[in-house]
C-alpha atoms as a PDB file:
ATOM      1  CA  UNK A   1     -33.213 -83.481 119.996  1.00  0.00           C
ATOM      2  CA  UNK A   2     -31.468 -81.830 116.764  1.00  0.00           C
ATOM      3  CA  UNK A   3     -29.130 -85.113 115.739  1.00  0.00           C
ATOM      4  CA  UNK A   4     -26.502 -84.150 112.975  1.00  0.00           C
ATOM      5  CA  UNK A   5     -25.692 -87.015 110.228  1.00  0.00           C
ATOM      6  CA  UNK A   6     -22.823 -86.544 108.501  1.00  0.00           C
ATOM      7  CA  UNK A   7     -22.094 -88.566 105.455  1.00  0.00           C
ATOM      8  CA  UNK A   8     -19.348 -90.378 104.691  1.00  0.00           C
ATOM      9  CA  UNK A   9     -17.701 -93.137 102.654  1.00  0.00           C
ATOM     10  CA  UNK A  10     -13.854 -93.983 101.189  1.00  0.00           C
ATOM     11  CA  UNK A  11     -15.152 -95.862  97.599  1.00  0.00           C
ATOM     12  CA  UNK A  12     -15.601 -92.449  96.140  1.00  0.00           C
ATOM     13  CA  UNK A  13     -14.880 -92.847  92.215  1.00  0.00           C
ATOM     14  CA  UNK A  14     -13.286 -89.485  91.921  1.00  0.00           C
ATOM     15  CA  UNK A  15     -10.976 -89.459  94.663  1.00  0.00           C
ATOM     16  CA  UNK A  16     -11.095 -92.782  96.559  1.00  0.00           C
ATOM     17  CA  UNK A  17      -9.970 -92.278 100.335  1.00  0.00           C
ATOM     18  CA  UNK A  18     -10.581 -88.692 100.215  1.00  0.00           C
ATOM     19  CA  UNK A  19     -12.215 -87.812 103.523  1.00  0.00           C
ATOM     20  CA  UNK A  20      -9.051 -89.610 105.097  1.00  0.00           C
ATOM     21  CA  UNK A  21      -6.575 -88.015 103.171  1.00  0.00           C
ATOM     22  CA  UNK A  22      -4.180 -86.277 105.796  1.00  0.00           C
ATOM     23  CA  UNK A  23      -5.044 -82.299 106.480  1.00  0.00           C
ATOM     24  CA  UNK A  24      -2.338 -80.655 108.357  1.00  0.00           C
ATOM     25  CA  UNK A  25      -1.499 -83.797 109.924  1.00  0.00           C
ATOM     26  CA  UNK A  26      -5.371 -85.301 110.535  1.00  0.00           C
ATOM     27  CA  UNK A  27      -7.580 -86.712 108.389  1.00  0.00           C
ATOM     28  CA  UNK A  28      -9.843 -84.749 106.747  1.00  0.00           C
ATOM     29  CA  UNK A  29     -12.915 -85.921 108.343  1.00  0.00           C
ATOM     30  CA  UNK A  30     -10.660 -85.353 111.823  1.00  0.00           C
ATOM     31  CA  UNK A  31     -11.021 -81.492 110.026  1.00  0.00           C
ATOM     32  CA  UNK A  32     -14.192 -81.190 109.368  1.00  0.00           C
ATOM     33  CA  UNK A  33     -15.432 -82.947 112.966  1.00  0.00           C
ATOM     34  CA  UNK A  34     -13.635 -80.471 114.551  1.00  0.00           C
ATOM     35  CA  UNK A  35     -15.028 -77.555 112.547  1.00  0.00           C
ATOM     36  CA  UNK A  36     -19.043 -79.435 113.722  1.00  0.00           C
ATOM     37  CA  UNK A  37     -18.163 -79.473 117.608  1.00  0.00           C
ATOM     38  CA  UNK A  38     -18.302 -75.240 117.105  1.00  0.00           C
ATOM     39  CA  UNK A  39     -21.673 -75.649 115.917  1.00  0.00           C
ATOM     40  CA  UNK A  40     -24.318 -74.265 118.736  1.00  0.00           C
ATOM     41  CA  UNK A  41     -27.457 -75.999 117.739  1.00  0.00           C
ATOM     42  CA  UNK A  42     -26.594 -79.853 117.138  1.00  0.00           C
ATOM     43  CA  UNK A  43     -27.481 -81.295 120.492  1.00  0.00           C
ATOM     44  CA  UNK A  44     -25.984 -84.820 118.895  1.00  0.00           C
ATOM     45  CA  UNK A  45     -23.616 -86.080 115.669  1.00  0.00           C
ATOM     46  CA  UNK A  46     -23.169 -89.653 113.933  1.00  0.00           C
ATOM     47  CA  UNK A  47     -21.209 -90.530 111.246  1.00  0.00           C
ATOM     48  CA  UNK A  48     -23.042 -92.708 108.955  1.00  0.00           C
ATOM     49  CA  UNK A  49     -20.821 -94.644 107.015  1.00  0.00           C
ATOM     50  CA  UNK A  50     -21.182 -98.356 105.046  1.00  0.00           C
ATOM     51  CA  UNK A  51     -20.833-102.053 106.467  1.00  0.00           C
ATOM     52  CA  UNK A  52     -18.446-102.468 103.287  1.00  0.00           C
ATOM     53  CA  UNK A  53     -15.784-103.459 104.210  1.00  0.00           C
ATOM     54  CA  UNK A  54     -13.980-100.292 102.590  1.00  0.00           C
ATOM     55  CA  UNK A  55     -15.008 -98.229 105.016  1.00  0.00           C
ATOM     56  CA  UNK A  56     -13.648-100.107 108.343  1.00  0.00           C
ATOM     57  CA  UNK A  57     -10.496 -97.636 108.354  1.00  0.00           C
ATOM     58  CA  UNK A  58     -12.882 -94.671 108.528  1.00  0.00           C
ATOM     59  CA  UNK A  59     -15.292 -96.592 111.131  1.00  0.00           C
ATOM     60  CA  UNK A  60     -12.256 -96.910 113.203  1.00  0.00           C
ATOM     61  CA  UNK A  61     -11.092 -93.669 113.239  1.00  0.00           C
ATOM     62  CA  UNK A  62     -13.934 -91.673 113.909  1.00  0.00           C
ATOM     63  CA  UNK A  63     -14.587 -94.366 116.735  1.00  0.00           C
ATOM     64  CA  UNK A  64     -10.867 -93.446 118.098  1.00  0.00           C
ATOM     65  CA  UNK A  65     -12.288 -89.603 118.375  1.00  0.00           C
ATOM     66  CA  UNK A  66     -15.066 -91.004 120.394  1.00  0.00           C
ATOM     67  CA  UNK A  67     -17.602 -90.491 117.905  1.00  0.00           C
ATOM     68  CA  UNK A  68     -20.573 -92.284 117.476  1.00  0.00           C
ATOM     69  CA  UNK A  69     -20.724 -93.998 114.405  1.00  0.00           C
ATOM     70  CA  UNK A  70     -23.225 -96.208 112.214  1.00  0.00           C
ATOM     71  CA  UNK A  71     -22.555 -98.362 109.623  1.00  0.00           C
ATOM     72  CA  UNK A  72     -25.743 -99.207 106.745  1.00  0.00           C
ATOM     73  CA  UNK A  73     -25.920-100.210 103.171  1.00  0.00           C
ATOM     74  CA  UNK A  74     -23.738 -98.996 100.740  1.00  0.00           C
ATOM     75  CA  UNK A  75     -26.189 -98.078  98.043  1.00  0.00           C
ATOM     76  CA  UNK A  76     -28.841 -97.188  99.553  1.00  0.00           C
ATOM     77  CA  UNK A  77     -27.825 -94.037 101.449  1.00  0.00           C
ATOM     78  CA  UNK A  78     -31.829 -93.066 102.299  1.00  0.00           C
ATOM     79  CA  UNK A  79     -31.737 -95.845 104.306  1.00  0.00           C
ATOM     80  CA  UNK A  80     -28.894 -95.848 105.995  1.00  0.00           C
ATOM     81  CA  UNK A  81     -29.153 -92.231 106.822  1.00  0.00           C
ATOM     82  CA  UNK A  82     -32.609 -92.885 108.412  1.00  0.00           C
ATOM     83  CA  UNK A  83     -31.436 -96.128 110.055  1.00  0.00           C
ATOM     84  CA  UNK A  84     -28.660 -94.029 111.801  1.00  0.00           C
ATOM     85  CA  UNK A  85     -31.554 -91.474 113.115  1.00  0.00           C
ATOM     86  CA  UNK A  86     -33.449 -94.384 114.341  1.00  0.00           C
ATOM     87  CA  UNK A  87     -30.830 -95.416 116.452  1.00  0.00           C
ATOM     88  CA  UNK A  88     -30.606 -92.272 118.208  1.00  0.00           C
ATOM     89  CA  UNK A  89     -33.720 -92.622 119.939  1.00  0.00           C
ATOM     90  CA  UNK A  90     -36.333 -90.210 120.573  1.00  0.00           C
ATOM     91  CA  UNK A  91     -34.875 -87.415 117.558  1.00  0.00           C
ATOM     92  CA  UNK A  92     -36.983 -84.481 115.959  1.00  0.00           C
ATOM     93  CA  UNK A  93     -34.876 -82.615 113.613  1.00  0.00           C
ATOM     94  CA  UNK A  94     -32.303 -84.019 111.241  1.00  0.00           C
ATOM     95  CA  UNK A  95     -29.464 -81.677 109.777  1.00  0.00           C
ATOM     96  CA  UNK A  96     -27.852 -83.717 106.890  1.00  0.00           C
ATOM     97  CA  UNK A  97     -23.956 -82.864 106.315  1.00  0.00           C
ATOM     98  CA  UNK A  98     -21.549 -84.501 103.876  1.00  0.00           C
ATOM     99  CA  UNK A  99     -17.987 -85.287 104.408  1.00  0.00           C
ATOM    100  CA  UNK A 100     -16.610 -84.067 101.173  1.00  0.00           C
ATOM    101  CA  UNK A 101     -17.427 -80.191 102.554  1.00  0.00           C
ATOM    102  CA  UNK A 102     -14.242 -79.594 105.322  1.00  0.00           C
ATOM    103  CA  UNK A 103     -14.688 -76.150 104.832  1.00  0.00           C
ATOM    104  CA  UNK A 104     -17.852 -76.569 106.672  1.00  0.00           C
ATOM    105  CA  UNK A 105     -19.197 -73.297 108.148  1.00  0.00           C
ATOM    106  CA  UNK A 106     -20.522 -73.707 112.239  1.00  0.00           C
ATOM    107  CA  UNK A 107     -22.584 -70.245 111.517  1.00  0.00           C
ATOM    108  CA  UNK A 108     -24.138 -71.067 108.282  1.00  0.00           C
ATOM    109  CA  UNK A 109     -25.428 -74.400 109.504  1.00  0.00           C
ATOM    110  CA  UNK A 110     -26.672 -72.883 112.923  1.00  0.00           C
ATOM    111  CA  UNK A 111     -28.388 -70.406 111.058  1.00  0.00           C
ATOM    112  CA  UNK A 112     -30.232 -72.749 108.537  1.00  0.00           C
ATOM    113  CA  UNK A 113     -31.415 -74.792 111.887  1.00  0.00           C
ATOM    114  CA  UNK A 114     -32.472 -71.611 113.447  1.00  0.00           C
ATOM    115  CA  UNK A 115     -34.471 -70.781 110.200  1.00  0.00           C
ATOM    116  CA  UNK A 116     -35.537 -74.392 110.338  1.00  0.00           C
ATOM    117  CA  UNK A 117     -37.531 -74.113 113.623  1.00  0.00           C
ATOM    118  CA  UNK A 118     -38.668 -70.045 113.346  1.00  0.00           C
ATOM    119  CA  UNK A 119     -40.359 -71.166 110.436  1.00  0.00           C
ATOM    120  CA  UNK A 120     -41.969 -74.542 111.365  1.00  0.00           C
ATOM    121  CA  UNK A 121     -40.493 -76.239 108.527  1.00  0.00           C
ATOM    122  CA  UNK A 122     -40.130 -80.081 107.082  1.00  0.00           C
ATOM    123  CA  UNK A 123     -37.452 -79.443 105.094  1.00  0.00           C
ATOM    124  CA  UNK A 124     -35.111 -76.118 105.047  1.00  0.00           C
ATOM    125  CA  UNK A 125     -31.621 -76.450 102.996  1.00  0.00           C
ATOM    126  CA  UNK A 126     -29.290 -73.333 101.152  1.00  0.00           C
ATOM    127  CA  UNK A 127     -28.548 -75.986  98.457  1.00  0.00           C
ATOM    128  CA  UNK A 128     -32.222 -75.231  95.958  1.00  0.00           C
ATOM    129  CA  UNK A 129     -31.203 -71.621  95.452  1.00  0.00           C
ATOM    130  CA  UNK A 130     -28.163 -71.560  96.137  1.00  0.00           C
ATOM    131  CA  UNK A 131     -25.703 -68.480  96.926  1.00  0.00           C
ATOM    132  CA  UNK A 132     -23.897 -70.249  99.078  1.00  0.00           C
ATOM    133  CA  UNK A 133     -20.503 -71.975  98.302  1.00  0.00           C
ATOM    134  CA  UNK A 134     -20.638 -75.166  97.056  1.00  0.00           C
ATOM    135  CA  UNK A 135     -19.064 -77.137 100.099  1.00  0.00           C
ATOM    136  CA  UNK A 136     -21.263 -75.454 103.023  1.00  0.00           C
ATOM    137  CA  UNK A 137     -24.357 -76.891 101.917  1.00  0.00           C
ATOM    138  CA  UNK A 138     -26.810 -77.848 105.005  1.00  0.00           C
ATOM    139  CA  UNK A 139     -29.902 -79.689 104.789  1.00  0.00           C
ATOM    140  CA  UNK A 140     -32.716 -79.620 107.800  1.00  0.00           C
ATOM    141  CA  UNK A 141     -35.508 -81.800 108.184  1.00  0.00           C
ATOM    142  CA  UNK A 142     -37.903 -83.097 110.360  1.00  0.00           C
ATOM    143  CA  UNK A 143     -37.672 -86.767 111.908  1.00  0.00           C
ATOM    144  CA  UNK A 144     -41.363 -87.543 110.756  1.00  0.00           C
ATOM    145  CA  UNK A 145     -40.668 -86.356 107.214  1.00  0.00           C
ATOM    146  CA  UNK A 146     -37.525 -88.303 107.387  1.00  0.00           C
ATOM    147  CA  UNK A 147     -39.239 -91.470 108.070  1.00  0.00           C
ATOM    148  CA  UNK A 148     -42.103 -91.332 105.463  1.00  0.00           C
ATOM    149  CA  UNK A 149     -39.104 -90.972 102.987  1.00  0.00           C
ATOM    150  CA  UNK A 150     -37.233 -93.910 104.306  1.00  0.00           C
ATOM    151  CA  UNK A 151     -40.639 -95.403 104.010  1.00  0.00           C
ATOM    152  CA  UNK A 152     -42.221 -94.072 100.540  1.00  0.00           C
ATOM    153  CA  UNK A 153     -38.922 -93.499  98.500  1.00  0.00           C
ATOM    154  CA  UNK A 154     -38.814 -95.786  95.786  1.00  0.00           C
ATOM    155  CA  UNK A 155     -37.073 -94.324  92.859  1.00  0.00           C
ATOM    156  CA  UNK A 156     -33.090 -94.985  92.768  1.00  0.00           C
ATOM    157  CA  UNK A 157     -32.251 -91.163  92.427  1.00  0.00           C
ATOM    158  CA  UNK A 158     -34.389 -90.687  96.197  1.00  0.00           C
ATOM    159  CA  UNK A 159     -32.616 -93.040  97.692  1.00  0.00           C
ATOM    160  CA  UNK A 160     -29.316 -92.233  96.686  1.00  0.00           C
ATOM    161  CA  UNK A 161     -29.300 -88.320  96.956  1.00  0.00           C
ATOM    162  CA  UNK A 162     -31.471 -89.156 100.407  1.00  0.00           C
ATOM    163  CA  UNK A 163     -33.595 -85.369 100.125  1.00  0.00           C
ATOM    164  CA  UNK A 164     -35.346 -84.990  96.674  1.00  0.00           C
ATOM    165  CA  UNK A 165     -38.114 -86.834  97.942  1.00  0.00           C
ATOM    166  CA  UNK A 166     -38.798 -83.770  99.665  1.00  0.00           C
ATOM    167  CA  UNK A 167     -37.866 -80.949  97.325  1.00  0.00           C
ATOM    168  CA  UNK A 168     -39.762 -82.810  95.107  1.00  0.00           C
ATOM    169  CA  UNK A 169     -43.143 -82.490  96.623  1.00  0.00           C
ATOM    170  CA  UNK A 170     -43.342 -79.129  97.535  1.00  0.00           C
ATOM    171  CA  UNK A 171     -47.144 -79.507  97.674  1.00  0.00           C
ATOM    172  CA  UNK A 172     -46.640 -82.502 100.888  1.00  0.00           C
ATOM    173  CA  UNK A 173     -44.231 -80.406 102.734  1.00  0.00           C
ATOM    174  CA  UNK A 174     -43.558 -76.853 104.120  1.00  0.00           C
ATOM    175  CA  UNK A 175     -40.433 -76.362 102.148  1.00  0.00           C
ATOM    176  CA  UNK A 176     -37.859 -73.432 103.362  1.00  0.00           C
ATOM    177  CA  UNK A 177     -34.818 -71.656 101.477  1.00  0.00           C
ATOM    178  CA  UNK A 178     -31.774 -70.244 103.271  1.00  0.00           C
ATOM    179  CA  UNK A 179     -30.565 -67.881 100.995  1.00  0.00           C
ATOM    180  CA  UNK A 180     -27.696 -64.829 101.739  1.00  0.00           C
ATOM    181  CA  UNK A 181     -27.749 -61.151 100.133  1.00  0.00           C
ATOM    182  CA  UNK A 182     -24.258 -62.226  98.253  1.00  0.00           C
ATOM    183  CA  UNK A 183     -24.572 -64.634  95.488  1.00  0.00           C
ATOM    184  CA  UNK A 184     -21.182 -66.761  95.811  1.00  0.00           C
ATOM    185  CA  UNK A 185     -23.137 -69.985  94.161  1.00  0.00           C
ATOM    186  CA  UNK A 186     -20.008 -69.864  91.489  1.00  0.00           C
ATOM    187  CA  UNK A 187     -17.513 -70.867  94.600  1.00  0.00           C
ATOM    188  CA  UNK A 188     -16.557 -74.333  95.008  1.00  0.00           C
ATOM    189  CA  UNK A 189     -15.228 -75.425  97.839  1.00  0.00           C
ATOM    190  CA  UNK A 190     -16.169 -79.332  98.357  1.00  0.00           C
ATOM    191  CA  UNK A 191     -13.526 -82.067  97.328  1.00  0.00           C
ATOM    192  CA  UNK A 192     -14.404 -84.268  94.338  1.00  0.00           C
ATOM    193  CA  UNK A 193     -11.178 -84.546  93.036  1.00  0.00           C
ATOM    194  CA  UNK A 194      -7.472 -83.985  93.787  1.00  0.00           C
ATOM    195  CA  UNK A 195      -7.836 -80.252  92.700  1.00  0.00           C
ATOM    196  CA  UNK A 196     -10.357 -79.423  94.935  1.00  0.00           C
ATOM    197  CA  UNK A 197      -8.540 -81.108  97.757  1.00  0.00           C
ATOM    198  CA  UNK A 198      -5.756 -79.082  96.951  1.00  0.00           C
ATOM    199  CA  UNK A 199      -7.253 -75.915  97.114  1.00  0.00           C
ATOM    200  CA  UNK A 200      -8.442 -76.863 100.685  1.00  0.00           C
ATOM    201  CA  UNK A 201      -5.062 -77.338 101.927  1.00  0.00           C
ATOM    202  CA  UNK A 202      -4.391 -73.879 100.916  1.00  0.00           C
ATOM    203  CA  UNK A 203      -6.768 -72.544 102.815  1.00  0.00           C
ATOM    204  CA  UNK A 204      -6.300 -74.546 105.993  1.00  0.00           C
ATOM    205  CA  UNK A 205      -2.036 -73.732 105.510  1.00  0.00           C
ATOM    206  CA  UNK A 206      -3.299 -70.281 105.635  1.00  0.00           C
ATOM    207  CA  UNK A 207      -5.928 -69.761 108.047  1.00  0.00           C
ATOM    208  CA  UNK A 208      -5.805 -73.017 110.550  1.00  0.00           C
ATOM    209  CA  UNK A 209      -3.083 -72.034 113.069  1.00  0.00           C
ATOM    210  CA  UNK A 210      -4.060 -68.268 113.680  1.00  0.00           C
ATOM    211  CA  UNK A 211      -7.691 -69.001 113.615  1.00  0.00           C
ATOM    212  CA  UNK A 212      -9.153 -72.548 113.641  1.00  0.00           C
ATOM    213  CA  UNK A 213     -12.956 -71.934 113.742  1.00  0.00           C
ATOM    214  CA  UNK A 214     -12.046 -69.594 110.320  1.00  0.00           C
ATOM    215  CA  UNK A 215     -15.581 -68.888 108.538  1.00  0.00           C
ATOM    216  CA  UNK A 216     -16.765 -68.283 104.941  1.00  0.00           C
ATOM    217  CA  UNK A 217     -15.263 -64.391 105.509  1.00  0.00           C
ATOM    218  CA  UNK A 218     -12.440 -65.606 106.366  1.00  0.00           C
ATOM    219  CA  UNK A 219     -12.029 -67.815 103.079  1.00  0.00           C
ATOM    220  CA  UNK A 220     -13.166 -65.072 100.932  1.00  0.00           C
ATOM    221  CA  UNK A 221     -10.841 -62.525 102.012  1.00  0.00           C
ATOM    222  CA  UNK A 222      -8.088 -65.168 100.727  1.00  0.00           C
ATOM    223  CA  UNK A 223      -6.142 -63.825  97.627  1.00  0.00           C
ATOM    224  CA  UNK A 224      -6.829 -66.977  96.218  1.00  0.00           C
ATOM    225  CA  UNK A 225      -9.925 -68.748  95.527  1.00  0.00           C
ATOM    226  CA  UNK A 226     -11.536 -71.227  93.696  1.00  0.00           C
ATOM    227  CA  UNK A 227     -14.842 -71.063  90.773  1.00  0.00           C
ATOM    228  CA  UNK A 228     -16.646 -73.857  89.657  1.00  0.00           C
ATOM    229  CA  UNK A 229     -16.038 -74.935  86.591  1.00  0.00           C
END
């Protein structure tokens, strides 16, 4: 089974509450859920959110959608995230996803899976050289990998950020780049702050209604856009 985590939490420092802030009239997690269902290759998704107490709004509402959802430490986001593949049952490959990245793209992270298995991979992401956006970053990696992090990882940084234990060790496991001809690794398209969140409301008011499953072309061919600073 291929079992999608995605990420998510409402104590964010920059922009507390963002992934429920509304998004033409749904939350954006509600958004970016939607924009995961088009995805071809994730036989399963959780949301793997806190036990703070924070985070019960967000619990509830993905729970409303009929998602499945797991709650785990705050802090220590390694575990959590493995604790929420354990409880999947019998799981093989992991794709990581965050909620602060609505302008998810269904193709980019079928295509990094895809990639994933053709090459027999641990660990296969299009975040380590990245020409991708910033904000449709996708992370692959195997359950048995997974687990000797969850097990091994003892430095803060690992446990936080949940992958460098991999990228780090390049000599333990088959590492694997998705990279694209274009380099767009200047675009930046996740929500940190209100600005970014803002620019993603321009996009969605201008692409949602004609087109809903809109892609990275589709954002690029915008006459606006917006460059990391």
């Amino acid at each position: 089974m291929i079992l999608a985590v995605l990420q998510a939490r409402t104590s964010s420092t920059r922009l507390p509450g963002k992934v429920l802030r509304p998004l033409l009239g749904e939350p954006m997690i509600g958004r970016h859920l939607e924009r995961l269902a088009r995805c071809t290759t994730l036989d399963r998704l959780v949301v793997a959110t806190s036990v703070d107490a924070s985070d019960d709004p967000l619990a509830a509402y993905c729970e409303s959608k009929g998602v499945v959802v797991f709650r785990g430490a705050l802090e220590d986001v390694l575990g959590r995230f493995g604790a929420a593949v354990a409880a999947q049952g019998s799981v093989e490959h992991v794709v990581r996803l965050t909620a602060d990245c609505p302008l998810a793209d269904p193709a980019v992270i079928d295509a990094c899976v895809r990639l994933h298995l053709e090459r027999g991979a641990d660990y296969t992401s299009n975040t380590l050289e990245r020409t991708y956006p910033d904000g449709l970053d996708v992370e692959v990696v195997t359950a048995n990998a997974l687990a000797q992090a969850v097990d091994e990882a003892t430095e803060p940084f690992e446990r936080e950020h949940v992958t460098p234990f991999f990228y780090r060790r390049p000599d333990r496991f088959r590492i694997v780049q998705m990279t694209q001809d274009r380099d767009l690794a200047d675009r930046r398209w996740t929500v940190d702050t209100a600005e970014d969140f803002a620019f993603v409301e321009q996009v969605y008011a201008a692409l949602f209604e004609a087109d809903p499953g809109f892609g990275q072309d589709a954002v690029l061919a915008l006459p606006f856009e917006r460059i990391a600073a």
